[in-house]
Protein backbone atom coordinates (compact mmCIF):
# COMPACT_ATOMS: atom_id res chain seq x y z
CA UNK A 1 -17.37 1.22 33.18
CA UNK A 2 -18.22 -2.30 33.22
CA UNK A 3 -19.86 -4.31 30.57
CA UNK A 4 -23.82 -2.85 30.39
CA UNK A 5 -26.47 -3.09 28.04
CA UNK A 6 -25.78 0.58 26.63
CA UNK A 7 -23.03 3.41 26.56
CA UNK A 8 -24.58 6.77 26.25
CA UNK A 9 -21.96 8.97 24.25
CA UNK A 10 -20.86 12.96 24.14
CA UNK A 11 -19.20 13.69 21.31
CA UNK A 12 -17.15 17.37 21.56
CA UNK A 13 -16.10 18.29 18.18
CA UNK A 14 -17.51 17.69 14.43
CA UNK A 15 -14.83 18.38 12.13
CA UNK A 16 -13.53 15.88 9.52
CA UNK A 17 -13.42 13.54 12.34
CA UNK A 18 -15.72 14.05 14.56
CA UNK A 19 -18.60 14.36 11.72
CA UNK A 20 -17.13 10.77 10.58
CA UNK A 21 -17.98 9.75 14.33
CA UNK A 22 -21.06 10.87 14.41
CA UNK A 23 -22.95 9.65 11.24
CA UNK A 24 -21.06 5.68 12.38
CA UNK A 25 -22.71 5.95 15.65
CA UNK A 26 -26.21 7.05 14.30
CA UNK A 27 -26.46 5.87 10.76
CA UNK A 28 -24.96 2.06 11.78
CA UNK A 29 -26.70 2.15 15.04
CA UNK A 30 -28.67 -0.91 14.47
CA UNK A 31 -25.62 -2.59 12.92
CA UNK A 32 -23.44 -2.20 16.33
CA UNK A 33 -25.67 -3.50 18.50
CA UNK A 34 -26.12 -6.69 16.56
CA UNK A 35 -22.68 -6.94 16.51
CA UNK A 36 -21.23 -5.61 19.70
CA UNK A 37 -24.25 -6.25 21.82
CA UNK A 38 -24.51 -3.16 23.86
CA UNK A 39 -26.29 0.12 22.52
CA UNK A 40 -24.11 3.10 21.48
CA UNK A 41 -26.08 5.97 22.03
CA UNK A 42 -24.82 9.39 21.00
CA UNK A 43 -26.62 11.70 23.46
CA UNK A 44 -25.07 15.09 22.31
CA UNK A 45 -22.60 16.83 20.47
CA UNK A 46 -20.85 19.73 21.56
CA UNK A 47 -19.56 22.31 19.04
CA UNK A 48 -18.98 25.88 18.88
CA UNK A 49 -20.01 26.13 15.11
CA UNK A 50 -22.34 23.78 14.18
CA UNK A 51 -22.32 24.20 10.14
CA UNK A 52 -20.27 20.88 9.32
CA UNK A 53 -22.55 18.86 11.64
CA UNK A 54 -25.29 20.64 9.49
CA UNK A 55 -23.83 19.82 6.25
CA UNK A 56 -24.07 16.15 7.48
CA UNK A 57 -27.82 16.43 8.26
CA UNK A 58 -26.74 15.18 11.71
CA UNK A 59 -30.23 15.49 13.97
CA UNK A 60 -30.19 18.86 15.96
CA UNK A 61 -31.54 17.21 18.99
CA UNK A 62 -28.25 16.60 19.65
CA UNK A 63 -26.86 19.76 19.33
CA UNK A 64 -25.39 21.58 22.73
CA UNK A 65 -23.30 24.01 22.75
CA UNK A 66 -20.93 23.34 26.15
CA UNK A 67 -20.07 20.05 27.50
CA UNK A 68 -20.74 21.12 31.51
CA UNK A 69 -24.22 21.77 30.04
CA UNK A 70 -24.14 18.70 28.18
CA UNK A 71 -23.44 16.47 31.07
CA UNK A 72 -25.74 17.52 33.38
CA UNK A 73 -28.71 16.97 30.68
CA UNK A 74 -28.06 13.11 29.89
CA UNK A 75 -26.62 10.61 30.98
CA UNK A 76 -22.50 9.66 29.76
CA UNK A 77 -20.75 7.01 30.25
CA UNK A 78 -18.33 8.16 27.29
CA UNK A 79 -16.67 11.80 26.74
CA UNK A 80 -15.42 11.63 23.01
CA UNK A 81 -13.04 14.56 22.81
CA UNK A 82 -11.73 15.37 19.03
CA UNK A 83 -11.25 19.02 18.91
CA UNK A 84 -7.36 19.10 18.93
CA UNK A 85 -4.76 21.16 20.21
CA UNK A 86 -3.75 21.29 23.79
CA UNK A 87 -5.46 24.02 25.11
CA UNK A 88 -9.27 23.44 25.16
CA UNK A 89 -8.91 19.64 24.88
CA UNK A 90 -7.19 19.67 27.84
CA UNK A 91 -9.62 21.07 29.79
CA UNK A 92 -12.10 19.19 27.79
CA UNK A 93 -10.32 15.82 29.32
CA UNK A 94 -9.73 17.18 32.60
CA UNK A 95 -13.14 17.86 33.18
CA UNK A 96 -14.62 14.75 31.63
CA UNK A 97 -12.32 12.71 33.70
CA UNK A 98 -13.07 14.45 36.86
CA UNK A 99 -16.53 13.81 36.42
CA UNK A 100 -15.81 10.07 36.82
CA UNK A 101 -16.34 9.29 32.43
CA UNK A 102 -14.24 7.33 30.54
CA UNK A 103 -12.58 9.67 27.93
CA UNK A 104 -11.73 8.42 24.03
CA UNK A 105 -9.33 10.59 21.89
CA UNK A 106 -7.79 11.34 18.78
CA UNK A 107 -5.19 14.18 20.01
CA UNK A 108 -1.58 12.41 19.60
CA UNK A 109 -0.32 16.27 20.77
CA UNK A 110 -2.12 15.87 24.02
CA UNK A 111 -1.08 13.14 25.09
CA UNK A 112 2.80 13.29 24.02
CA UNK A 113 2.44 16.86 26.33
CA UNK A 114 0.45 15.53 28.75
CA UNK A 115 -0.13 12.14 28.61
CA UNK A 116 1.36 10.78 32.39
CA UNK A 117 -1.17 13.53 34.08
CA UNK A 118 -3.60 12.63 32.32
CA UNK A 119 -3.81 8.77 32.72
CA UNK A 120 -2.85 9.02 36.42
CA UNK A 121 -5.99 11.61 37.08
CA UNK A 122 -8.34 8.75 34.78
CA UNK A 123 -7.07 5.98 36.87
CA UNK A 124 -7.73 8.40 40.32
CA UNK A 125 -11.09 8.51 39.05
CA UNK A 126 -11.79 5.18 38.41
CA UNK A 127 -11.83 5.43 34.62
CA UNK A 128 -9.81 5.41 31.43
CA UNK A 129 -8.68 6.79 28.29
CA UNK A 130 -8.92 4.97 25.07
CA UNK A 131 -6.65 6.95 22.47
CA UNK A 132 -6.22 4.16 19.67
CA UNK A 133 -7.00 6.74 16.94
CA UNK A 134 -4.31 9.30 17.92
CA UNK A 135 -1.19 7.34 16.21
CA UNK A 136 -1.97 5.82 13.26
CA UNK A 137 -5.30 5.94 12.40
CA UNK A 138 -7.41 2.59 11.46
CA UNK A 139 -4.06 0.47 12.79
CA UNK A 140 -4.69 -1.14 15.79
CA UNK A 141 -0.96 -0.39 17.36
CA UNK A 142 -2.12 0.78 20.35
CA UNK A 143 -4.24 -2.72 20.97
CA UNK A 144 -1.21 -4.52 19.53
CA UNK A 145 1.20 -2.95 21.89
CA UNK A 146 -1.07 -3.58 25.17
CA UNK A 147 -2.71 -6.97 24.25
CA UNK A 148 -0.52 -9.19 21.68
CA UNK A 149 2.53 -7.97 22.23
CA UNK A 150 2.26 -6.63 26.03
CA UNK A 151 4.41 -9.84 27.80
CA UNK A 152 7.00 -9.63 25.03
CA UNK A 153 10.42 -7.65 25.39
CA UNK A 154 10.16 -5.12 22.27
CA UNK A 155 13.35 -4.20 20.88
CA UNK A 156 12.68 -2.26 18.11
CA UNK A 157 9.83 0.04 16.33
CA UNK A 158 9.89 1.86 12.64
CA UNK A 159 7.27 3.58 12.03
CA UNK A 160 5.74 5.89 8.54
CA UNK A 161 3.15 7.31 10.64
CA UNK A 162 2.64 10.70 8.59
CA UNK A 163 0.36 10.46 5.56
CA UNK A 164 0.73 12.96 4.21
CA UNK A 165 4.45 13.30 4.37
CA UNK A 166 4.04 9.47 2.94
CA UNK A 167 1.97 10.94 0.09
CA UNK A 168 4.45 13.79 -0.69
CA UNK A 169 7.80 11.06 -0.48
CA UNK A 170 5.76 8.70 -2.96
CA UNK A 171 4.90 11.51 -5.61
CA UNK A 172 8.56 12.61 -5.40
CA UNK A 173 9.74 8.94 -5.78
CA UNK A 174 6.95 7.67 -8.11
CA UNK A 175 6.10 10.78 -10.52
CA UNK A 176 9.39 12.82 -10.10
CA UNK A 177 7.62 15.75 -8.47
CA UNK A 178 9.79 18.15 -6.55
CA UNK A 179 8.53 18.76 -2.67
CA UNK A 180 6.94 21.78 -3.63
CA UNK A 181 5.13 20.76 -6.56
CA UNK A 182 4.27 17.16 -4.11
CA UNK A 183 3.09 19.35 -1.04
CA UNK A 184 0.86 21.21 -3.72
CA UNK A 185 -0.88 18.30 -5.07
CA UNK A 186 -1.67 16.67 -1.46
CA UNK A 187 -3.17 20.36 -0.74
CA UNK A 188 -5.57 20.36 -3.19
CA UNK A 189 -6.51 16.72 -2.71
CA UNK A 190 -7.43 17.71 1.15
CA UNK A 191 -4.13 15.24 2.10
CA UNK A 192 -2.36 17.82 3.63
CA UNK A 193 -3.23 21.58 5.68
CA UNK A 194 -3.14 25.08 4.13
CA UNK A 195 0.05 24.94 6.65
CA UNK A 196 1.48 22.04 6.71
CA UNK A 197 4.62 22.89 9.03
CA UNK A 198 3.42 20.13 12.08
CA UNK A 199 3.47 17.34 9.20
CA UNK A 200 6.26 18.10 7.28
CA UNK A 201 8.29 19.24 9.98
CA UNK A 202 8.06 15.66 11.44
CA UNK A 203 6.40 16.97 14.72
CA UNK A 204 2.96 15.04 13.92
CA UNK A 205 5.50 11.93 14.21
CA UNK A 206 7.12 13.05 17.33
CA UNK A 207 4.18 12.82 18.85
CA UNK A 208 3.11 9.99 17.87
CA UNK A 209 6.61 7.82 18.83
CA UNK A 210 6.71 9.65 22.26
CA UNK A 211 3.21 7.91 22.57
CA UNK A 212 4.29 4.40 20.84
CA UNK A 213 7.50 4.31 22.85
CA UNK A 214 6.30 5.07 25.90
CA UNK A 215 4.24 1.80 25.68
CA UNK A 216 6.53 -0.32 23.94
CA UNK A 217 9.03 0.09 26.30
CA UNK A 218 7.65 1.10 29.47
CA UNK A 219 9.35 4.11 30.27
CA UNK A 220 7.92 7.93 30.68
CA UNK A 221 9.03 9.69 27.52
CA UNK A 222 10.19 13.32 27.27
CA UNK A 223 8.84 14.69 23.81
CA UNK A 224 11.64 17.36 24.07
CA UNK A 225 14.28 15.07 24.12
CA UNK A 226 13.29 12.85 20.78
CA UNK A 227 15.17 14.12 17.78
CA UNK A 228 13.19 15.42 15.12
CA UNK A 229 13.75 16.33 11.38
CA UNK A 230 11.77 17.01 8.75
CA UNK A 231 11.07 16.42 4.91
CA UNK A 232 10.49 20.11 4.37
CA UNK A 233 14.55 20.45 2.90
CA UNK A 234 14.70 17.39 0.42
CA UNK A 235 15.95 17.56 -2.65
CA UNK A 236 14.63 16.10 -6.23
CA UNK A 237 18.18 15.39 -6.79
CA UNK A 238 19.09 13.18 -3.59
CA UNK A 239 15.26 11.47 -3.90
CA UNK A 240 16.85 10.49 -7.26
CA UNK A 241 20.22 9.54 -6.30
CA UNK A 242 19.10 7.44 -3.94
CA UNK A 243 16.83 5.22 -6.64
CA UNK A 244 19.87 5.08 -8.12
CA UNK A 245 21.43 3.11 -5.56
CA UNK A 246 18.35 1.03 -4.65
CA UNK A 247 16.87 2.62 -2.08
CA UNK A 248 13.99 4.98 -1.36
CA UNK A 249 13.32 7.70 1.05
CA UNK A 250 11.05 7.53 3.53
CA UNK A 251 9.96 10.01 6.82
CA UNK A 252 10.43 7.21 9.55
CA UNK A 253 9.80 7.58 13.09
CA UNK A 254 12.65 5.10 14.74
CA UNK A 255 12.76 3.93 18.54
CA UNK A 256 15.67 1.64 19.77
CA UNK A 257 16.24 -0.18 22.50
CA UNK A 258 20.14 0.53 23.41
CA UNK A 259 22.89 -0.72 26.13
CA UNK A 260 23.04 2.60 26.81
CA UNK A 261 19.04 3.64 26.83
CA UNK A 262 16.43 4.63 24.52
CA UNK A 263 17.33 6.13 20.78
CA UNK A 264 13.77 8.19 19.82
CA UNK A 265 14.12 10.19 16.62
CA UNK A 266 12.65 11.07 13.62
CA UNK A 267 13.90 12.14 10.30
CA UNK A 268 14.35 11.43 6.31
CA UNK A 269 15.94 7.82 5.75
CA UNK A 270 17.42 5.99 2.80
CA UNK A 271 15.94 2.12 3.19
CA UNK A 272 16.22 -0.48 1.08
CA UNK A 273 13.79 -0.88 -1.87
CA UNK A 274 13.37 -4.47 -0.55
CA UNK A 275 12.67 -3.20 3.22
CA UNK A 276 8.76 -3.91 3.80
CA UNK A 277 8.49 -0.10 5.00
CA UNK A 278 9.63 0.86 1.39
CA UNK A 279 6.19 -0.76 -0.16
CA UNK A 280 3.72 1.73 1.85
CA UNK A 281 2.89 4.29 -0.72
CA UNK A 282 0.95 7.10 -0.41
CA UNK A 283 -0.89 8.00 2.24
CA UNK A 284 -1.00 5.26 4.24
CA UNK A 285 1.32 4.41 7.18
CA UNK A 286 2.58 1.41 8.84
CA UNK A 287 4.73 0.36 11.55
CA UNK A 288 7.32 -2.34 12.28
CA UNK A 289 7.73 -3.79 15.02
CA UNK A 290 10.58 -6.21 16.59
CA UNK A 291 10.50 -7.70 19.74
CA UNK A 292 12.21 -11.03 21.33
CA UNK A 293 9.47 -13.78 21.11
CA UNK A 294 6.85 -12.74 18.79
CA UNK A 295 9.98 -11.40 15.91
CA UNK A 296 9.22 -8.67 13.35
CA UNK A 297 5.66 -7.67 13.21
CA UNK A 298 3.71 -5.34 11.09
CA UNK A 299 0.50 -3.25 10.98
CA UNK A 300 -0.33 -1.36 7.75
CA UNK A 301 -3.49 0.95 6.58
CA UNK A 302 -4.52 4.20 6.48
CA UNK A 303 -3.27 6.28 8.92
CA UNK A 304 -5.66 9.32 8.61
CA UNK A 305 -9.10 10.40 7.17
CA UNK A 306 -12.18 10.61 8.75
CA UNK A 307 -13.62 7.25 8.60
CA UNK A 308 -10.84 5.54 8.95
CA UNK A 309 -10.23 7.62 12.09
CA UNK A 310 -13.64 7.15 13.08
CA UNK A 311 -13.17 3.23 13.58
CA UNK A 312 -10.36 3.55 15.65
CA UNK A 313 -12.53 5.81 17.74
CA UNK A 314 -15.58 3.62 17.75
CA UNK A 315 -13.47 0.93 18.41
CA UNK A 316 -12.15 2.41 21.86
CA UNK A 317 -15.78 3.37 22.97
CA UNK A 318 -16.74 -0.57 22.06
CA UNK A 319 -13.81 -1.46 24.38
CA UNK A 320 -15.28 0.49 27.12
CA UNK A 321 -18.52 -0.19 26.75
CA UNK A 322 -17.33 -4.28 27.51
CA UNK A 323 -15.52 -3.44 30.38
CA UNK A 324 -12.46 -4.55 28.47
CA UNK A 325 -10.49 -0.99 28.41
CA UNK A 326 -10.63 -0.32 32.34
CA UNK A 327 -9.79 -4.03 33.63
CA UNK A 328 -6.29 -3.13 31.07
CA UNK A 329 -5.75 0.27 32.44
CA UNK A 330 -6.15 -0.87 36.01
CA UNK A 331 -4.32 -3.63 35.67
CA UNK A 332 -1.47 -2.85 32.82
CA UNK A 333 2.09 -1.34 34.33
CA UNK A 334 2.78 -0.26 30.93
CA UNK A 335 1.25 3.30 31.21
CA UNK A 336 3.48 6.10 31.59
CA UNK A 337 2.38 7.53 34.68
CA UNK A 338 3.00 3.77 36.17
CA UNK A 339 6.54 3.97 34.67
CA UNK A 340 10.26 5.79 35.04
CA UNK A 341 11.79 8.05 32.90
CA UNK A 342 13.73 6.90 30.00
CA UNK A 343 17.10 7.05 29.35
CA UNK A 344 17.12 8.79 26.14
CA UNK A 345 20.16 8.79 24.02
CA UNK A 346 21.59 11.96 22.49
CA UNK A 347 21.36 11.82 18.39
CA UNK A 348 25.36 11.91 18.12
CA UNK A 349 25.50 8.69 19.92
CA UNK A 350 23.29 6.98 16.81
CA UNK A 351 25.46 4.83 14.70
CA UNK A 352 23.80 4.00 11.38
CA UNK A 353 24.98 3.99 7.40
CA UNK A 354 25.01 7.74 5.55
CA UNK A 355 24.16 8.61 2.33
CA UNK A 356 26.60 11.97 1.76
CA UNK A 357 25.82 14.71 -1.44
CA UNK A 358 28.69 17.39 -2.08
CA UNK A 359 28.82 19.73 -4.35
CA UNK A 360 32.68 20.00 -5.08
CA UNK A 361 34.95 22.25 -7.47
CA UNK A 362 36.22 19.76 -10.89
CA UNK A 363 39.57 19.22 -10.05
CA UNK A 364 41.94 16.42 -9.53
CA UNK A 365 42.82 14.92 -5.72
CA UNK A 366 39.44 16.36 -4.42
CA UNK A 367 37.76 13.17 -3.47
CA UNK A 368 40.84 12.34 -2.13
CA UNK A 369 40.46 15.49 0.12
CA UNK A 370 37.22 14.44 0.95
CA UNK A 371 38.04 10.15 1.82
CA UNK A 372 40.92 11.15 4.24
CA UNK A 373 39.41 13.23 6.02
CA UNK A 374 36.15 10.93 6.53
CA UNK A 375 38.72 8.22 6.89
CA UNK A 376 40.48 10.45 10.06
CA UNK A 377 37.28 10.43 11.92
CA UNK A 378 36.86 5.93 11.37
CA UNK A 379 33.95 6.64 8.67
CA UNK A 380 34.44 4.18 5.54
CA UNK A 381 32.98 4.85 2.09
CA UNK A 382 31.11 2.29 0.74
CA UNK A 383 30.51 3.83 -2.71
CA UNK A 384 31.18 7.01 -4.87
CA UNK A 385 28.61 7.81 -7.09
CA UNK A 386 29.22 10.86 -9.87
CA UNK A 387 28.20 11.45 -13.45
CA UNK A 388 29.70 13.24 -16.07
CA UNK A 389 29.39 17.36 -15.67
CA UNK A 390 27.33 19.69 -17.34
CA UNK A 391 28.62 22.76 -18.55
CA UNK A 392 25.58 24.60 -16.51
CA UNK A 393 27.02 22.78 -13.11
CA UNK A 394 30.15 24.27 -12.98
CA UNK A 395 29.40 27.33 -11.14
CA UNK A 396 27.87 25.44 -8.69
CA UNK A 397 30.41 22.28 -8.34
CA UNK A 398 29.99 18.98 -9.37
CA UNK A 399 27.72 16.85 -7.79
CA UNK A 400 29.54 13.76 -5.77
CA UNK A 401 27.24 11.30 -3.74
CA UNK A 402 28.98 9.04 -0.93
CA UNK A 403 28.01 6.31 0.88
CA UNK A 404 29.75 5.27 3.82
CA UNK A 405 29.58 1.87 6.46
CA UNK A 406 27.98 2.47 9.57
CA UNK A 407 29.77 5.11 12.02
CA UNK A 408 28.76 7.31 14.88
CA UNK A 409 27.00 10.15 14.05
CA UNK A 410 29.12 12.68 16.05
CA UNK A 411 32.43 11.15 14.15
CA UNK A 412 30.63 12.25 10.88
CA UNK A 413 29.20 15.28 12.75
CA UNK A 414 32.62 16.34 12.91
CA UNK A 415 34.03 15.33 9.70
CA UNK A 416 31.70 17.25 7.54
CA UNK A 417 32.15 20.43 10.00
CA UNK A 418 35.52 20.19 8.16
CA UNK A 419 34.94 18.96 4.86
CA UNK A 420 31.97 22.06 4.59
CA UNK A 421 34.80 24.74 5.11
CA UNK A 422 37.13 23.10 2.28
CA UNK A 423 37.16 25.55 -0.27
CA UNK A 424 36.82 22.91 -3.15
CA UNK A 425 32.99 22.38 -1.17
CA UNK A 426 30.80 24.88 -2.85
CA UNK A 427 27.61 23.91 -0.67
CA UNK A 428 27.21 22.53 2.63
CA UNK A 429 26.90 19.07 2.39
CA UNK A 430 23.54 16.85 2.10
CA UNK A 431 23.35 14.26 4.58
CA UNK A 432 20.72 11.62 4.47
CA UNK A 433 20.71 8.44 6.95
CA UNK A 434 20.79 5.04 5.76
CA UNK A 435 18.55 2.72 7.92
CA UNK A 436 18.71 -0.91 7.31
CA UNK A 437 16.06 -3.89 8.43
CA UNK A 438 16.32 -4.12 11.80
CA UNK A 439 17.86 -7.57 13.23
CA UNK A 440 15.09 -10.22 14.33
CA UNK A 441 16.71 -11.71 17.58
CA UNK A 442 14.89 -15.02 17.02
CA UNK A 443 15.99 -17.54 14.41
């Protein structure tokens, strides 16, 4: 739409989110205006259970219980869709977009499905999608990445983009807590589900970077393809081993620009305590980003919540409303349904720094076992960390943490496939990736 003196709003879904929506479109109404210019009017909201949007004394007026219905009764120029999944917000999209409305989401899952569709039916139709709120919350990355940085060649992005597998990493860092006691605490503080698999599997961040990359590097990304790992199998132990050494563990969500193509994955790292990613703390998320002219960049806050959420969603219907978000969308070659497929690299093709726990048998020549066969397949150590044994450990083998230079993932790939069927090895071998700061390729 272009710029007009008001945007009338349908809001579909009141959860956390959408009830955050809600209350800063009414109870701020006045307050936007002044400061935008153009009315935000929410004309309805469409729920199937309407107790939350109760609970938040929302006006009832605006209560409808189907969107078709809620269409044809007032007028839209914006089709707010925050009900999740892929299933019903899909057809939630598809039928706001058909009807010629600009569509604003939160649903990162959506759009790393079925994200190229989408856009390319929205720019069919004359109208857009604003989805700011769907990767990091309150961070503006998604302006950054089409605006500031859109004429710059991005190399790199690093992203924490999980808060609550932030929040869990930080109490196991910070307090010692062990990732069951962590995930425990961020339940009962509402920072993480009653299942938490899609966090803490690292397939909330998948999403995300197949939505971050595909901008940043103009390519069509396939989610299936980006490697993904999660914080669901850390240890106590190696959370403390790695303090040891100066470093601390974060989930990171990693896309390089290659020779070769695209490397999009997402796992458990080892960075530096003096990496800027290592100071965001609890739940909050940031990402890095490192491109030729502008250099390293970074965008920090809170990456979920409802009002944080909320602002990023307000935000994109403010865009819209000034004609801003459609002239970009027409005009941008950035989108992924503009764009070709990636090259995406294969994981074993990664060549970064390891951080390597065994759990060996106390006897002599063992880490000399251990070195020559890393040293067959060109991996170098870096440093051997192990402490005196306890008398409890030695049913279970000694603990022995490595650290080796940077080598190619499907050298070490194949040197632990070995070194885990040594019978001195009494437990399949921890492995933990090292990331370092990325280089800036300005001076």
């Amino acid at each position: 739409m272009s710029a007009s003196e008001e945007c009338n709003i349908v809001l579909v879904g009141c959860g956390t989110v959408g009830g955050a929506v809600a209350r800063l479109l009414t109870r701020q109404a006045e307050h936007l205006t002044r400061r935008v210019g153009v009315s935000l009017r929410l004309r309805a909201i469409v729920e199937a259970d309407f107790t939350h949007a109760r609970e938040l004394s929302l006006d009832e007026d605006l209560f409808c219980p189907d969107l078709a219905q809620a269409l044809s009764r007032h007028p839209t120029d914006v089709v707010v869709e925050l009900v999740g999944g892929t299933t019903a917000a899909h057809d939630i999209v598809t039928c706001a977009l058909k009807a010629g409305k600009a569509v604003v989401t939160a649903n990162k899952a959506l759009l790393a499905h079925h994200g190229p569709e989408l856009w390319a039916l929205a720019r069919q139709q004359g109208t857009c999608i604003g989805f700011e709120a769907s990767c990091a919350g309150a961070i503006p990355i998604i302006a950054a990445l089409t605006g500031q940085l859109a004429a710059d060649r991005i190399e790199a992005l690093y992203g924490i983009v999980n808060g609550t597998c932030n929040y869990i990493l930080t109490a196991m860092t910070q307090r010692r807590q062990s990732y069951a006691e962590a995930l425990s605490e961020a339940q009962q503080r509402g920072l993480a589900e009653a299942d938490p698999a899609l966090d803490v599997s690292g397939a909330d961040s998948a999403h995300k970077l197949a939505i971050l990359a595909a901008l940043a590097f103009a390519r069509r990304i396939d989610l299936e393809r980006v490697h993904v790992e999660g914080i669901d199998h850390l240890q106590l132990q190696d959370v403390r081993y790695g303090q040891e050494l100066g470093y601390v563990i974060k989930l990171l969500a990693i896309a390089r620009r290659q020779e070769e193509g695209l490397s999009l994955r997402v796992h458990p790292a080892f960075i530096s305590t003096r990496h800027p990613l290592a100071w965001v703390t609890g739940p909050f998320n940031a990402v890095s980003v490192y491109a030729d002219n502008a250099g390293h960049t970074m965008y920090y806050g809170r990456g979920a919540g409802g009002r944080p959420t909320a602002a990023a969603v307000v935000a994109d219907i403010i865009s819209i409303a000034l004609g801003n978000a459609r002239e970009r969308f027409q005009h941008l070659k950035l989108w992924p349904d503009r764009c070709p497929q990636a090259e995406q690299l294969d994981i074993r093709s990664v060549r970064c720094r390891y951080y390597l726990r065994l759990q060996v048998a106390d006897r002599p020549g063992v880490l000399g076992t251990i070195a020559k066969v890393l040293g067959d397949h060109d991996i170098s150590i870096s440093s051997v960390l192990q402490h005196e044994p306890r008398s409890d450990e030695q049913s279970q083998g000694v603990p022995v943490v490595i650290t080796t230079a940077e080598a190619l993932q499907a050298d070490l790939d194949a040197a632990l496939s070995i070194i885990n069927n040594h019978p001195t090895v009494k437990a399949p071998c921890v492995c933990i990736r090292m990331v370092q700061e990325h280089p800036e390729s300005i001076e």
